[in-house]
Protein backbone atom coordinates (compact mmCIF):
# COMPACT_ATOMS: atom_id res chain seq x y z
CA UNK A 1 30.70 -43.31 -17.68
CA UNK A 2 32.31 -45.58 -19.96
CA UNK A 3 34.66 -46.65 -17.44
CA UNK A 4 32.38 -47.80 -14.64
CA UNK A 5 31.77 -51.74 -15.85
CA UNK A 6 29.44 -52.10 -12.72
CA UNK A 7 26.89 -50.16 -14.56
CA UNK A 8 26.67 -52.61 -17.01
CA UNK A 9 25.82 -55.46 -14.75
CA UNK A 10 23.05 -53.63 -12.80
CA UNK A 11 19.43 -54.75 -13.76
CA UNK A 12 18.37 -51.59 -14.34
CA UNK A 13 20.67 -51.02 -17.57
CA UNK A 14 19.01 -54.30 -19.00
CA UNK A 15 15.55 -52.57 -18.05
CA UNK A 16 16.62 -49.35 -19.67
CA UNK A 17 17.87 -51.13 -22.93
CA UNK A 18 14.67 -53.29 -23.08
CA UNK A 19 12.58 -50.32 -22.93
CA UNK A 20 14.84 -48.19 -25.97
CA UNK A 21 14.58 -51.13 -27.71
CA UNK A 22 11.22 -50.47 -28.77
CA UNK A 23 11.81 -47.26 -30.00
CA UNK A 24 14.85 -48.03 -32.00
CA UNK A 25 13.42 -48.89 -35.40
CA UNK A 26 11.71 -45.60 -35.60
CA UNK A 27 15.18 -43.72 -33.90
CA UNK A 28 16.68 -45.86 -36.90
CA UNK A 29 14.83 -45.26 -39.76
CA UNK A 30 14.98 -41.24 -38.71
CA UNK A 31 18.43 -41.80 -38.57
CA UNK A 32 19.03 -43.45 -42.25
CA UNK A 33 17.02 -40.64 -44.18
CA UNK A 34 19.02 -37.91 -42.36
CA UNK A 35 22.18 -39.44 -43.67
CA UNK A 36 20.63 -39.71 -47.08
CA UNK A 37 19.61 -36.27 -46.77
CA UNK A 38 23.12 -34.90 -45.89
CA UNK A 39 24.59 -36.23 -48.48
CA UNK A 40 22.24 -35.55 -50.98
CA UNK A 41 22.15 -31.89 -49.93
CA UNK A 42 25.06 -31.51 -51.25
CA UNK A 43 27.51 -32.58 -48.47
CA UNK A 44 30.67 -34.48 -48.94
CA UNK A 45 30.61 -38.19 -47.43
CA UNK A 46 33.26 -37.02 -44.40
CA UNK A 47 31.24 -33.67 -43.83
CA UNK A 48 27.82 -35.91 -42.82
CA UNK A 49 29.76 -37.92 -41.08
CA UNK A 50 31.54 -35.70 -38.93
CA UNK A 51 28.18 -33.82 -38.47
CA UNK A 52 26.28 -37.26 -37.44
CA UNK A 53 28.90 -37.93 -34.58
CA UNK A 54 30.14 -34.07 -33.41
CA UNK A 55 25.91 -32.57 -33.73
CA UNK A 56 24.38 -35.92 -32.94
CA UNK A 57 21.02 -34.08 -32.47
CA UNK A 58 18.38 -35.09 -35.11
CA UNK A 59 16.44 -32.12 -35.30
CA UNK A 60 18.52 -29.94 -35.40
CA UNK A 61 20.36 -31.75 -38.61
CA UNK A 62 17.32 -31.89 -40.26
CA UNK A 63 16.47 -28.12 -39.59
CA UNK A 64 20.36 -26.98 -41.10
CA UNK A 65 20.62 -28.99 -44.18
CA UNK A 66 18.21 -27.35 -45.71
CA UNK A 67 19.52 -24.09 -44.96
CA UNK A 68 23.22 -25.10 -45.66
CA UNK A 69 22.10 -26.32 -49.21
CA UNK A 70 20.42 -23.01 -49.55
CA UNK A 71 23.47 -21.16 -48.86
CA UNK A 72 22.16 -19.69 -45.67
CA UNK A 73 24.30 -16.99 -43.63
CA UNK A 74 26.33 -19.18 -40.78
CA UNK A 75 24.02 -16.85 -38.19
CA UNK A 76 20.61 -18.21 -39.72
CA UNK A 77 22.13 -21.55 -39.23
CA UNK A 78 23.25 -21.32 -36.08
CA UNK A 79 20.27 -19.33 -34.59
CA UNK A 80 17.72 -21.99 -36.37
CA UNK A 81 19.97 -24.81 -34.63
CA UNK A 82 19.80 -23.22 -31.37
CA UNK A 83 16.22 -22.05 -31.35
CA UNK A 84 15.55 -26.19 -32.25
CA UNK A 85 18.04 -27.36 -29.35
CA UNK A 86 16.82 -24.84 -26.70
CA UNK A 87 14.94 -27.96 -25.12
CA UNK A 88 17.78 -28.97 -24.19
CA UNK A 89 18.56 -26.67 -21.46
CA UNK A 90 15.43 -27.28 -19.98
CA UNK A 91 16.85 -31.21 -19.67
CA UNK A 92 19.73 -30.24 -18.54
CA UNK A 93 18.57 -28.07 -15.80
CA UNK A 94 16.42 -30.91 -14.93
CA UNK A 95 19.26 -33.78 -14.86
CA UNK A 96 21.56 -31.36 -12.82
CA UNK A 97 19.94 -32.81 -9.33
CA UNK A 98 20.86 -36.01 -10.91
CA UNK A 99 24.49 -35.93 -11.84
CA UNK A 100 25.57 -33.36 -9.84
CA UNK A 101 27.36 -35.50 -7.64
CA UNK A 102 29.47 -36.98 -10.87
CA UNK A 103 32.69 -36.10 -11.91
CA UNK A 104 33.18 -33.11 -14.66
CA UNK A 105 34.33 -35.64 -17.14
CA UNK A 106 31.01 -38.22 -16.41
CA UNK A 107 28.71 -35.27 -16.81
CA UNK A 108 30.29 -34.20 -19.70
CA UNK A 109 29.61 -37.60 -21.70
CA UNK A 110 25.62 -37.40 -20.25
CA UNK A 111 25.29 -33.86 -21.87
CA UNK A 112 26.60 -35.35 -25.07
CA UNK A 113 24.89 -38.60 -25.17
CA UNK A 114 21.38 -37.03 -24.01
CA UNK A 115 18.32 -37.28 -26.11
CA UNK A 116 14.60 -36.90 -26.13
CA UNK A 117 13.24 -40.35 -25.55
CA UNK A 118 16.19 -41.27 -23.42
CA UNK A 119 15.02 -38.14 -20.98
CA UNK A 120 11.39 -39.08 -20.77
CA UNK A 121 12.37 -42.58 -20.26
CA UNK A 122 14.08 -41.80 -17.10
CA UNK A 123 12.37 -39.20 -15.82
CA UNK A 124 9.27 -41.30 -15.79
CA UNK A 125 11.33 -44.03 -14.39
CA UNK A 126 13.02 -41.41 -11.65
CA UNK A 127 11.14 -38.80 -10.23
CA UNK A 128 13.61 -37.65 -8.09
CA UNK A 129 17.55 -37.60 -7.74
CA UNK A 130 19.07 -40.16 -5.72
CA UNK A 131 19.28 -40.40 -2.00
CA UNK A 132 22.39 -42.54 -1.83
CA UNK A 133 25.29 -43.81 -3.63
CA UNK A 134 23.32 -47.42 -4.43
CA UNK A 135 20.32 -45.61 -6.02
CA UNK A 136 23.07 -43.27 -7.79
CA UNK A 137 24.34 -46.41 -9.58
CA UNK A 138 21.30 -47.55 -10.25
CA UNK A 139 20.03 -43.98 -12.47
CA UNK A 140 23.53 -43.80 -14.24
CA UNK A 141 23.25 -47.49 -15.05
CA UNK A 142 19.69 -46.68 -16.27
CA UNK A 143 21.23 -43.71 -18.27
CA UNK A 144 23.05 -45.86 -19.55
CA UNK A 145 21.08 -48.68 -21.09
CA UNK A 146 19.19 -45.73 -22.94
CA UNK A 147 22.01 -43.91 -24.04
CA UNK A 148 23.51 -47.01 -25.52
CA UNK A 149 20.61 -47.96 -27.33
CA UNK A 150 19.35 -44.51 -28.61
CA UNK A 151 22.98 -43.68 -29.49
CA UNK A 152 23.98 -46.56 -31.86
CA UNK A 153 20.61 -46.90 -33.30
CA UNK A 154 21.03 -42.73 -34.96
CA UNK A 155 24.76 -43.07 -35.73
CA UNK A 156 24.56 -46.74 -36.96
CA UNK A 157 21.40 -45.96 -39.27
CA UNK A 158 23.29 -42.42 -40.42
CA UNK A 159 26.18 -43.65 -40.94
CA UNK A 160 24.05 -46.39 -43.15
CA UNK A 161 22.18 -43.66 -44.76
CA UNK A 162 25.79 -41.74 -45.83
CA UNK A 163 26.84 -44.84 -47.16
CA UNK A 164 23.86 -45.84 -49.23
CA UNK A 165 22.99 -42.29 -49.93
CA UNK A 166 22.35 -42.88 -54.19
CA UNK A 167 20.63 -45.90 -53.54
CA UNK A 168 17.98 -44.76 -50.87
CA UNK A 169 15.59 -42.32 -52.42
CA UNK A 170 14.19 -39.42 -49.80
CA UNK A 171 10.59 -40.47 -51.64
CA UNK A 172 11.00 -43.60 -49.17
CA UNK A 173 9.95 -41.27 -46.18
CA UNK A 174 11.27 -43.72 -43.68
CA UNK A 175 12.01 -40.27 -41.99
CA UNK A 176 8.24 -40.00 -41.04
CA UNK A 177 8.61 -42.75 -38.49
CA UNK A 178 11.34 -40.48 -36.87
CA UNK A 179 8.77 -37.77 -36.76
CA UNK A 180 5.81 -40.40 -35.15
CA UNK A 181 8.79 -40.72 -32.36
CA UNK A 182 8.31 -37.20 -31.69
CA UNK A 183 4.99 -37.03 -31.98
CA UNK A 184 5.04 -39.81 -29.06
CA UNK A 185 7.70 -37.84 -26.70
CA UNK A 186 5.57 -34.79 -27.05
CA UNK A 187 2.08 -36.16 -25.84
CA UNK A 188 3.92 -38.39 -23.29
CA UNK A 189 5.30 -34.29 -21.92
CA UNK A 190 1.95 -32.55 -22.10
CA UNK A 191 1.23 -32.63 -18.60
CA UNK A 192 -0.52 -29.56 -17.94
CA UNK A 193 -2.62 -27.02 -19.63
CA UNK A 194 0.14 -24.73 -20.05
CA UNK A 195 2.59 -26.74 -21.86
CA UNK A 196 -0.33 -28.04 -24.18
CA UNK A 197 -1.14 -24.12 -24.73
CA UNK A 198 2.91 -24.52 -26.00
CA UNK A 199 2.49 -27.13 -28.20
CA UNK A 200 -0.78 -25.94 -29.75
CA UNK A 201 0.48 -22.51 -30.15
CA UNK A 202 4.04 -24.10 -31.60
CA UNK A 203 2.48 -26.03 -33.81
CA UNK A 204 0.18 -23.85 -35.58
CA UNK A 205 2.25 -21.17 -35.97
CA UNK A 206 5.05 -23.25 -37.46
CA UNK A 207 2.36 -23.91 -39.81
CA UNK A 208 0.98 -20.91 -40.97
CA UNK A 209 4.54 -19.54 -41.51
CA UNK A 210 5.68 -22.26 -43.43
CA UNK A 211 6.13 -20.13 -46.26
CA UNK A 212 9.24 -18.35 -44.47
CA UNK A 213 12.36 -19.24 -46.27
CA UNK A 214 15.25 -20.32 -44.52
CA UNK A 215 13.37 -22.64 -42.08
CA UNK A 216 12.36 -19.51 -40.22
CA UNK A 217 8.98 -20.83 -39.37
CA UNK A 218 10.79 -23.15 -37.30
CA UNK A 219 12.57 -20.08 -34.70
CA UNK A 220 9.17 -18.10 -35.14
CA UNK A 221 6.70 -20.81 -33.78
CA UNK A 222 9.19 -21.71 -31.02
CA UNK A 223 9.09 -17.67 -30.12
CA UNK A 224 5.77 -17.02 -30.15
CA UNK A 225 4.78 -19.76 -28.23
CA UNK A 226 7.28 -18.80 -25.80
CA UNK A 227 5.90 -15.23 -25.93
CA UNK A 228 2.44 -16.35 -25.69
CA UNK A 229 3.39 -18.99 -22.43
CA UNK A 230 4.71 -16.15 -20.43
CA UNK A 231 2.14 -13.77 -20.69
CA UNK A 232 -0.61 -16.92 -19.71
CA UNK A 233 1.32 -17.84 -17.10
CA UNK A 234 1.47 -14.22 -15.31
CA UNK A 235 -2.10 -14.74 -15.97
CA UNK A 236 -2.58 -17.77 -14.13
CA UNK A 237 -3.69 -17.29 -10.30
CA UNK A 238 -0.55 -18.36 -7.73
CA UNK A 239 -0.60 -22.03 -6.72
CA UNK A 240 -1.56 -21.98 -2.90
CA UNK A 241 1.36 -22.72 -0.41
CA UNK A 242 2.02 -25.83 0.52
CA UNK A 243 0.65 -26.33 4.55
CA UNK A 244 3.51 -27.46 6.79
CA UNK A 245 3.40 -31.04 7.87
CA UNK A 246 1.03 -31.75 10.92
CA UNK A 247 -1.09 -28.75 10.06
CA UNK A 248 -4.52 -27.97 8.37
CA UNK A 249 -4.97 -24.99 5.79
């Protein structure tokens, strides 16, 4: 992707960049207390570092420091970071219709370089794969601008935060505006009752097990809601058939 200069010419990688723009301060300011925090936990400089660029998935830091200062068991890590990054395959399986037609090595960089607000951005800018090498150019480029902008705005601003990690306090809470980002990719996804059942039912369980230790509240709320989403959806009556074209119902 890096090596395709075209994309960086076509309008819609300005557009895409214009439109991350806005959200950088708060993808910043998340970014700067995570750094802070990684170091503070108790992590060497180089460790947050190489965890900032290899992880690169905010959440997901923020859910294992914690548990790595704790001295957590490497499983509860790992199943508490993949419980937090499961969304992920659902944007993945999403994008496939996208960049199928890509080379291994493009579609490679677009799983790394793939975040929340960069995904709703395009899909509500794309709502379905390309039908033609011109339009292809013009999603990648699009991927692109977002990427770029979402990308350097975490690293830069965690790679700030490990740097100035004894002079910024956590009792800033410049990390709350990282959380108000969320807050504002989740509404812009509850589309339908069922995923708002999701969120509710997320959300208030993470809550009222908040007393786990070890972040478990976190891998909890996401399966119970998950639990509770399957069993309303074999609830739910079938969706009617679509009628074939030229024909009434």
């Amino acid at each position: 992707m890096f090596f395709v200069p075209r994309m960086y010419r076509h309008p819609a990688y300005a557009e895409a960049v214009r439109g991350m723009a806005q959200q950088s301060l708060g993808i910043g300011a998340w970014g700067l207390m995570t750094g802070v925090a990684m170091v503070q936990s108790g992590m060497t400089p180089l460790e947050a570092l190489a965890m900032t660029l290899i992880v690169f998935a905010g959440s997901s830091q923020l859910a294992a420091i914690p548990l790595i200062a704790a001295g957590a068991p490497a499983w509860v890590i790992l199943a508490t970071s993949f419980c937090v990054n499961l969304r992920f395959v659902v944007f993945s399986l999403h994008l496939r219709a996208y960049l199928v037609p890509l080379p291994l090595w493009r579609r490679l960089i677009h799983g790394y370089l793939t975040a929340d607000l960069s995904y709703v951005q395009f899909v509500q800018r794309f709502a379905h794969p390309a039908a033609n090498p011109a339009e292809q150019l013009q999603q990648e480029a699009f991927l692109a601008g977002s990427y770029g902008v979402n990308w350097l705005s975490w690293v830069g601003a965690s790679v700030l935060g490990i740097a100035l990690a004894q002079v910024v306090p956590l009792s800033w809470g410049l990390g709350f505006a990282g959380i108000l980002c969320l807050v504002g990719v989740l509404c812009t996804l509850i589309t339908s009752p069922l995923r708002a059942a999701a969120g509710a039912v997320a959300g208030g369980v993470a809550v009222l097990a908040f007393a786990l230790p070890l972040r478990l509240n976190i891998v909890t709320a996401i399966i119970v809601a998950v639990l509770v989403c399957l069993l309303l959806e074999k609830a739910m009556p079938p969706r009617p058939a679509a009628s074939p074209a030229g024909t009434k119902p």
